[in-house]
Protein backbone atom coordinates (compact mmCIF):
# COMPACT_ATOMS: atom_id res chain seq x y z
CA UNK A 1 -16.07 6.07 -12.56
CA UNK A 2 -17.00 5.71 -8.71
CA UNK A 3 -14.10 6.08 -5.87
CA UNK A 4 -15.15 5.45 -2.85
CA UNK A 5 -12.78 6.41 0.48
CA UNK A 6 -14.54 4.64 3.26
CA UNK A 7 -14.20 5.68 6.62
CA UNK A 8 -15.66 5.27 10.32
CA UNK A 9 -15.44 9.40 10.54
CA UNK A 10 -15.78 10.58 7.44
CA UNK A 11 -16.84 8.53 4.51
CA UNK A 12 -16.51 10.25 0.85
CA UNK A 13 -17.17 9.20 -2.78
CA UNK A 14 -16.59 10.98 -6.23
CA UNK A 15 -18.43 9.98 -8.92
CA UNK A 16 -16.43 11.25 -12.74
CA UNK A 17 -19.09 11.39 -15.56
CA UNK A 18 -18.05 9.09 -18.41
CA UNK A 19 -15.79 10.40 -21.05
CA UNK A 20 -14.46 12.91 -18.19
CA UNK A 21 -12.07 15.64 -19.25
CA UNK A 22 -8.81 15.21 -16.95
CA UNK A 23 -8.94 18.38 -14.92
CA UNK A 24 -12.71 19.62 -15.19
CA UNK A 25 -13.33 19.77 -11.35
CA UNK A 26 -17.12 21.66 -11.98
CA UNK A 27 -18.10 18.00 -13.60
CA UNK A 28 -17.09 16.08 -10.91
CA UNK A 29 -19.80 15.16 -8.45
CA UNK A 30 -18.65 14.49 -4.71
CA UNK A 31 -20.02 13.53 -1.45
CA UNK A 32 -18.91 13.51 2.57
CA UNK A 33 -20.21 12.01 5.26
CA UNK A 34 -18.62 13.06 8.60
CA UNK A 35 -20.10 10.41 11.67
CA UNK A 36 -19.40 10.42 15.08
CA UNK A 37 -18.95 7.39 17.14
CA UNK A 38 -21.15 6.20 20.02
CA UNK A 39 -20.00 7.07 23.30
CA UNK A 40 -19.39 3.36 24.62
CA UNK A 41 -19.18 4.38 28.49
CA UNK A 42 -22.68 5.45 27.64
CA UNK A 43 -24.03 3.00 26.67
CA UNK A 44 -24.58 -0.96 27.60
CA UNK A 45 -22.71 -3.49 25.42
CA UNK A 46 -25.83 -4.26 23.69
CA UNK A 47 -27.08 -1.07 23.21
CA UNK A 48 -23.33 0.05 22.04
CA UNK A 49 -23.51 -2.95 19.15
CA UNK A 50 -26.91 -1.66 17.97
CA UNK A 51 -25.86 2.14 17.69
CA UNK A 52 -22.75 0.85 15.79
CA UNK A 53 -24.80 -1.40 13.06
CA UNK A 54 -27.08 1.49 12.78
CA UNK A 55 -23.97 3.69 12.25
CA UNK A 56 -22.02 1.50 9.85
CA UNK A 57 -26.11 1.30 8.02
CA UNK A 58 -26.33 4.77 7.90
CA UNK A 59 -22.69 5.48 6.49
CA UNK A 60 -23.69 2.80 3.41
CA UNK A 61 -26.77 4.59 2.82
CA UNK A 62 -25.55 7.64 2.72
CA UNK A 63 -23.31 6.43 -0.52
CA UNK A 64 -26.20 4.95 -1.70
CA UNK A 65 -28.36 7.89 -1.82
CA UNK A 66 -25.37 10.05 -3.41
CA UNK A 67 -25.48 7.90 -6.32
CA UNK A 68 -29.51 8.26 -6.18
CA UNK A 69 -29.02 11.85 -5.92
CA UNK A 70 -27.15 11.65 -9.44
CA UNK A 71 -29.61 9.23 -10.94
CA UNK A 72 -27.43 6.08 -11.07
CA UNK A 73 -30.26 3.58 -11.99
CA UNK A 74 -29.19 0.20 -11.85
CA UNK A 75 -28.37 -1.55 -15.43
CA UNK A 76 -28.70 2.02 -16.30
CA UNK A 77 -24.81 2.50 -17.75
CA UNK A 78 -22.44 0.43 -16.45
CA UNK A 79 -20.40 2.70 -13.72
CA UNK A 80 -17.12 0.99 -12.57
CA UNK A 81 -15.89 1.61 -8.58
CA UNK A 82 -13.12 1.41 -6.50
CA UNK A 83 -12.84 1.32 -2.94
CA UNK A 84 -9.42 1.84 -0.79
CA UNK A 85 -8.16 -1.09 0.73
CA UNK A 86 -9.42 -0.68 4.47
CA UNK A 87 -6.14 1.03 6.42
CA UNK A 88 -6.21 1.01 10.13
CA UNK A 89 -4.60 2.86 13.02
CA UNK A 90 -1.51 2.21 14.54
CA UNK A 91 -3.50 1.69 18.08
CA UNK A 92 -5.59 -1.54 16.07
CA UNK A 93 -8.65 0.66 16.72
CA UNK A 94 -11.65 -0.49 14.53
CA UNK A 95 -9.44 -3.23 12.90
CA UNK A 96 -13.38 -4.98 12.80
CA UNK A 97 -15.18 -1.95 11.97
CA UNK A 98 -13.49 -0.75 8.61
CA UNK A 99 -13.96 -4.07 6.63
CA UNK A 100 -17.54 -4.23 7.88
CA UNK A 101 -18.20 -0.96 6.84
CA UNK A 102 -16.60 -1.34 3.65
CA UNK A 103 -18.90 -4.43 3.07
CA UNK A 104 -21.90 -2.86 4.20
CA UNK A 105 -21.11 0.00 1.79
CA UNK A 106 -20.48 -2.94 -1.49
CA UNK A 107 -23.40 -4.51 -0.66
CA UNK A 108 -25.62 -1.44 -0.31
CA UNK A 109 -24.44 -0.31 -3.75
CA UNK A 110 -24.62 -3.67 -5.83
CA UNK A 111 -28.15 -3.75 -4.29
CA UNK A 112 -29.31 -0.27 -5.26
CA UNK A 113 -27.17 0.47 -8.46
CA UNK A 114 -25.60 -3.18 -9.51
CA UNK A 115 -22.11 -1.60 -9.17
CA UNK A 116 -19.62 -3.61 -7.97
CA UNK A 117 -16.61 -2.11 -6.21
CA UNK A 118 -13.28 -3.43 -6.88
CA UNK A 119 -10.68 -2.89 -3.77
CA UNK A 120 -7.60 -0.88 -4.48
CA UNK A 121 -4.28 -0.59 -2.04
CA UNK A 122 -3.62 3.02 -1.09
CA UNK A 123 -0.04 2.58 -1.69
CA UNK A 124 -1.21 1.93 -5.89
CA UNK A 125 -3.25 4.93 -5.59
CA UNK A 126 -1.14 7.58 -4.40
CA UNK A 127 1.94 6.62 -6.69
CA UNK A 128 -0.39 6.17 -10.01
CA UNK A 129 -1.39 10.05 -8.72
CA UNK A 130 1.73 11.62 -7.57
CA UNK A 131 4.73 9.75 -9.30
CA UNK A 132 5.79 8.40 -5.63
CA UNK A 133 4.77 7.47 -2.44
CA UNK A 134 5.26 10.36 -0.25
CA UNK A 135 7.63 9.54 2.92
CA UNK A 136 8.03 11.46 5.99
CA UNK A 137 4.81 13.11 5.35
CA UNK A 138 1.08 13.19 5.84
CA UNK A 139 -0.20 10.86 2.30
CA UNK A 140 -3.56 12.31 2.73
CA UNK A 141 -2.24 16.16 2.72
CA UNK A 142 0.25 15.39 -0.44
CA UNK A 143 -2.09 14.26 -2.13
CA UNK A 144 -4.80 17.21 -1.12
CA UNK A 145 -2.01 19.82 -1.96
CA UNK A 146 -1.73 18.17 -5.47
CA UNK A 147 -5.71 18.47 -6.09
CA UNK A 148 -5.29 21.88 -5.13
CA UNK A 149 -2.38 23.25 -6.74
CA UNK A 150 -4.03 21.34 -10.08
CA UNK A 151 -7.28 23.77 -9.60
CA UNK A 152 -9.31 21.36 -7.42
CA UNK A 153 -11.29 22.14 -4.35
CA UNK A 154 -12.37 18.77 -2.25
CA UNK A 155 -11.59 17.95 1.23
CA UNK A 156 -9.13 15.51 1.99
CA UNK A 157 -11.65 12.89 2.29
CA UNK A 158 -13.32 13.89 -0.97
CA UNK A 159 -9.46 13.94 -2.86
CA UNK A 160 -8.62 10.45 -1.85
CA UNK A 161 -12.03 9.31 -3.47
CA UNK A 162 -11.79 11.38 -6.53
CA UNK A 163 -7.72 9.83 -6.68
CA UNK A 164 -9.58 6.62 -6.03
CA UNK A 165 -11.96 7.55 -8.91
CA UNK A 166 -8.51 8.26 -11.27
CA UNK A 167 -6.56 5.42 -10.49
CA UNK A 168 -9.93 2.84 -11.34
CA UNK A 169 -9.51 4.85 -15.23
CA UNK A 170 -6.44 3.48 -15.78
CA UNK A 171 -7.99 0.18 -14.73
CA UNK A 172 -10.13 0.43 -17.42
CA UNK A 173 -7.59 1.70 -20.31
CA UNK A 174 -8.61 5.08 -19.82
CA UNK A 175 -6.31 7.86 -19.54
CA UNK A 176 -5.74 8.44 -15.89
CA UNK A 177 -4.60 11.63 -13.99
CA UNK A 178 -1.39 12.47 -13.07
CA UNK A 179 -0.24 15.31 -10.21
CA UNK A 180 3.37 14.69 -9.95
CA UNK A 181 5.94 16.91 -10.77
């Protein structure tokens, strides 16, 4: 099962091996790719485009080597993944940017591996995981201080795709993780 967490600054995926045992961390294969953005006073407008594309192209390839890195061959076993619903900032920063990326990264992975990622709202996520939506507090450290206190050591990027990862088991009638308390 593949969860993906795509992101313009740090990108992450978590890949569970088939007929995973809930809570074996050392089987559970993870990736992050931190990015920077280009400097746009820097650059020209054309030249700003291009460095983005090539960006956004890297990012994609980057998933699509993990999953070479672990030998996915496509037809090769059927792996199921989920991607979070694209979230944006309260400023409407990159409101463009995230769906392209998370495009470029579907396409780049049907292409290579014939997986198909299946979109999943954060909100769904996080309450399949915890129980409840945490309020008043930062979602992607609740749900990091669950991973951890359960045994787990990811970064926050890398928890959100391995949560990913859990909730697209129960999307498949398989048992599916549960942090709350």
């Amino acid at each position: 099962m593949l969860g993906v967490d795509a992101s313009l600054t740090r990108t992450a995926a978590a890949l569970l091996p088939p007929h995973w045992l809930l809570g074996d961390w050392s089987s559970v294969r993870t990736m992050s790719y931190p990015t920077k953005p280009p400097d746009r006073k820097a650059l020209s407008v054309l030249e700003y485009e291009d460095a983005r594309c090539a960006r956004i192209e890297s990012i994609a390839g980057a998933v699509g080597d993990f999953l070479d890195q672990l030998r996915v061959e496509p037809g090769g076993g059927r792996v199921a993944g989920f991607v979070e619903n694209y979230g944006f900032n309260a400023g409407g920063a990159g409101a463009h940017q995230l769906p392209e990326l998370g495009m470029a990264i579907r396409l780049e992975l049907r292409r290579r591996h014939g997986v198909t990622l299946y979109p999943v709202a954060e909100a769904m996520v996080r309450k399949q995981l915890l129980g409840v939506i945490p309020r008043g507090t930062d979602r992607k450290l609740a749900v990091q201080l669950a991973f951890g206190a359960a045994g787990a050591r990811f970064n926050s990027d890398e928890c959100d795709a391995v949560a990913i990862a859990c909730f697209g088991l129960s999307e498949v009638g398989a048992t599916a993780l549960y942090l709350g308390r």
